[in-house]
Protein backbone atom coordinates (compact mmCIF):
# COMPACT_ATOMS: atom_id res chain seq x y z
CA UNK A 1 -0.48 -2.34 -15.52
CA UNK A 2 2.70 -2.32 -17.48
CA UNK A 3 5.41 -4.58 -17.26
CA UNK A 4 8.37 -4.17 -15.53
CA UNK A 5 11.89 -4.40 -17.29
CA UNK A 6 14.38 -6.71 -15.77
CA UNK A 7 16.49 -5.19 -12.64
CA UNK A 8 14.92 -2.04 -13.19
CA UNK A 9 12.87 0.13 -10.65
CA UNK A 10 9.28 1.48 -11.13
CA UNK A 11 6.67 3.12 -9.41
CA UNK A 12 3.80 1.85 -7.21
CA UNK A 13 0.71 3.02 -5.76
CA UNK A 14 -0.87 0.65 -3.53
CA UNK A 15 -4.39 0.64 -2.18
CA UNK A 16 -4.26 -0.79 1.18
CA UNK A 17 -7.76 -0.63 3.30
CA UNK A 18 -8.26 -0.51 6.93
CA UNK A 19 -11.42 -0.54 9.74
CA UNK A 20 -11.43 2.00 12.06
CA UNK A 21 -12.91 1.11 16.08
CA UNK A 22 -15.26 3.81 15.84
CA UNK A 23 -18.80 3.70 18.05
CA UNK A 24 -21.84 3.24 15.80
CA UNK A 25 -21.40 2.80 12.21
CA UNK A 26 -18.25 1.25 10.76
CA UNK A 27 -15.54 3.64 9.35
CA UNK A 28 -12.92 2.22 7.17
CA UNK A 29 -10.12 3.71 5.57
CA UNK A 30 -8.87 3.44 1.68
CA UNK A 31 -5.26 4.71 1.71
CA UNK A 32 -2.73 5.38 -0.57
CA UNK A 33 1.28 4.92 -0.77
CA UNK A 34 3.64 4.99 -3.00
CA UNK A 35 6.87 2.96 -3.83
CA UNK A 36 9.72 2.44 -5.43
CA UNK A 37 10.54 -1.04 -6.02
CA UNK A 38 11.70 -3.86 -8.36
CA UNK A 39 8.21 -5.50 -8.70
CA UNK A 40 4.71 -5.26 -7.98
CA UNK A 41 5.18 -8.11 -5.54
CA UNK A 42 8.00 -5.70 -3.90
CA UNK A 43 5.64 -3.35 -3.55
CA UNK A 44 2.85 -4.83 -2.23
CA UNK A 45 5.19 -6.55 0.48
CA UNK A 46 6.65 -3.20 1.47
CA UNK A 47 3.58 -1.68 1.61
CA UNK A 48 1.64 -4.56 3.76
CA UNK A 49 4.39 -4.23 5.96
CA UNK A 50 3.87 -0.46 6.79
CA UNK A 51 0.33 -0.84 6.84
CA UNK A 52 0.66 -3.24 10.03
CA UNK A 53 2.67 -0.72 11.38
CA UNK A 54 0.26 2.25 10.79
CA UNK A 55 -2.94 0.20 11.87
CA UNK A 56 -0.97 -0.45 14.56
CA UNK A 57 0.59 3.11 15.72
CA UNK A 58 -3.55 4.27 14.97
CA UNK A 59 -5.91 1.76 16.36
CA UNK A 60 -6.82 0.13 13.34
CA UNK A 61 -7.40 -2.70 11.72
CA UNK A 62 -6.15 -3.57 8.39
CA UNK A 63 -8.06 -5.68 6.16
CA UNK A 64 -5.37 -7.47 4.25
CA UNK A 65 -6.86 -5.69 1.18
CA UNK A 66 -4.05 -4.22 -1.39
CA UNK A 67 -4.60 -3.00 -4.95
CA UNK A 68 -1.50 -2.47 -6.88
CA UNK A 69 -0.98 -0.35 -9.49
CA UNK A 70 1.83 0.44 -11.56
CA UNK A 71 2.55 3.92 -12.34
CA UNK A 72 3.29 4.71 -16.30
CA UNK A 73 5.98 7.12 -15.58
CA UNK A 74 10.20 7.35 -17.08
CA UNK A 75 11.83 8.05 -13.70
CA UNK A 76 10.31 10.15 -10.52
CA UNK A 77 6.51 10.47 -10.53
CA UNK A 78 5.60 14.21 -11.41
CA UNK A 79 2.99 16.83 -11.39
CA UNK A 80 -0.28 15.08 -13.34
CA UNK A 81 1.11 11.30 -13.12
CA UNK A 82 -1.83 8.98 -12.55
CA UNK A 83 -1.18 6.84 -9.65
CA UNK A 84 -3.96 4.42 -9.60
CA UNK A 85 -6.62 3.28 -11.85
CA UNK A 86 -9.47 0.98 -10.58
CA UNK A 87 -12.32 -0.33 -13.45
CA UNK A 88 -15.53 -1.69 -11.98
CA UNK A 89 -18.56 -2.93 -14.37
CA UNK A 90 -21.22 -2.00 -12.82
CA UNK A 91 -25.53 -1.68 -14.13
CA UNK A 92 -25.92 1.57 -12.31
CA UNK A 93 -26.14 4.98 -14.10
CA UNK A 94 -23.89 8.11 -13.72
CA UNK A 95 -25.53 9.59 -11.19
CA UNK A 96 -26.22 6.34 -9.42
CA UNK A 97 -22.92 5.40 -9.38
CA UNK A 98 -21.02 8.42 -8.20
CA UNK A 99 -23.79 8.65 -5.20
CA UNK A 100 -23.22 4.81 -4.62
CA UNK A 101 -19.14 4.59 -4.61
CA UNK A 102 -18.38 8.10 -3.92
CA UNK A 103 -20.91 10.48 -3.04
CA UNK A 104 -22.83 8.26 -0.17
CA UNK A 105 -23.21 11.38 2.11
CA UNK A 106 -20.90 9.13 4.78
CA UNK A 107 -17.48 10.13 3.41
CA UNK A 108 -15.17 12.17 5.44
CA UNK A 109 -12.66 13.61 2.97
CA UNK A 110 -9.62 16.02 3.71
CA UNK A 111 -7.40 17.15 6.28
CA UNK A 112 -8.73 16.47 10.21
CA UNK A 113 -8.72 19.65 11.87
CA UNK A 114 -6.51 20.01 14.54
CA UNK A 115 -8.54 20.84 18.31
């Protein structure tokens, strides 16, 4: 994370998770937002505040889970801008890991089609 300069603005992606009230197995939610604001703090309060709102305009619940991070960026975010970065030790191998974190065979990844 870098540090923020005095009365300045920066970047933030925030990490905010959330349970779905789905029959059978559990379904939960990591989402992403972005904001502009003074501090991480800032952020993190703007974005726990519109992730009530969305848990509560969906059905959800939110788990009072949020991961800051603070974009590395001189102004506007742009095309190729990282906006989050999570490291996790971990004993597993490559393959092991991927399958483990990402690659479970229970994700449900892009856009909901429409009925």
């Amino acid at each position: 994370m870098t540090a923020d300069t005095a009365g300045t603005e920066s970047w933030y992606a925030v990490r905010c998770v959330f349970q779905w009230d789905t029959p059978g197995a559990p379904l939960y939610e990591e989402r992403l937002t972005l904001w502009q604001a003074g501090s991480a703090d800032e952020a993190i309060e703007r974005a726990e505040d519109e992730a009530g709102t969305y848990a509560d305009d969906n059905g959800l619940r939110y788990l009072e889970l949020a991961q800051c991070y603070t974009l590395a960026t001189d102004g506007r975010p742009g095309d190729g801008d990282e906006v989050f970065s999570l490291l996790r030790e971990s004993q597993l191998g490559r393959e092991d890991y991927l399958d483990h974190y990402f690659d479970s065979g229970t994700e449900r990844q892009g856009a909901v089609a429409e009925e």
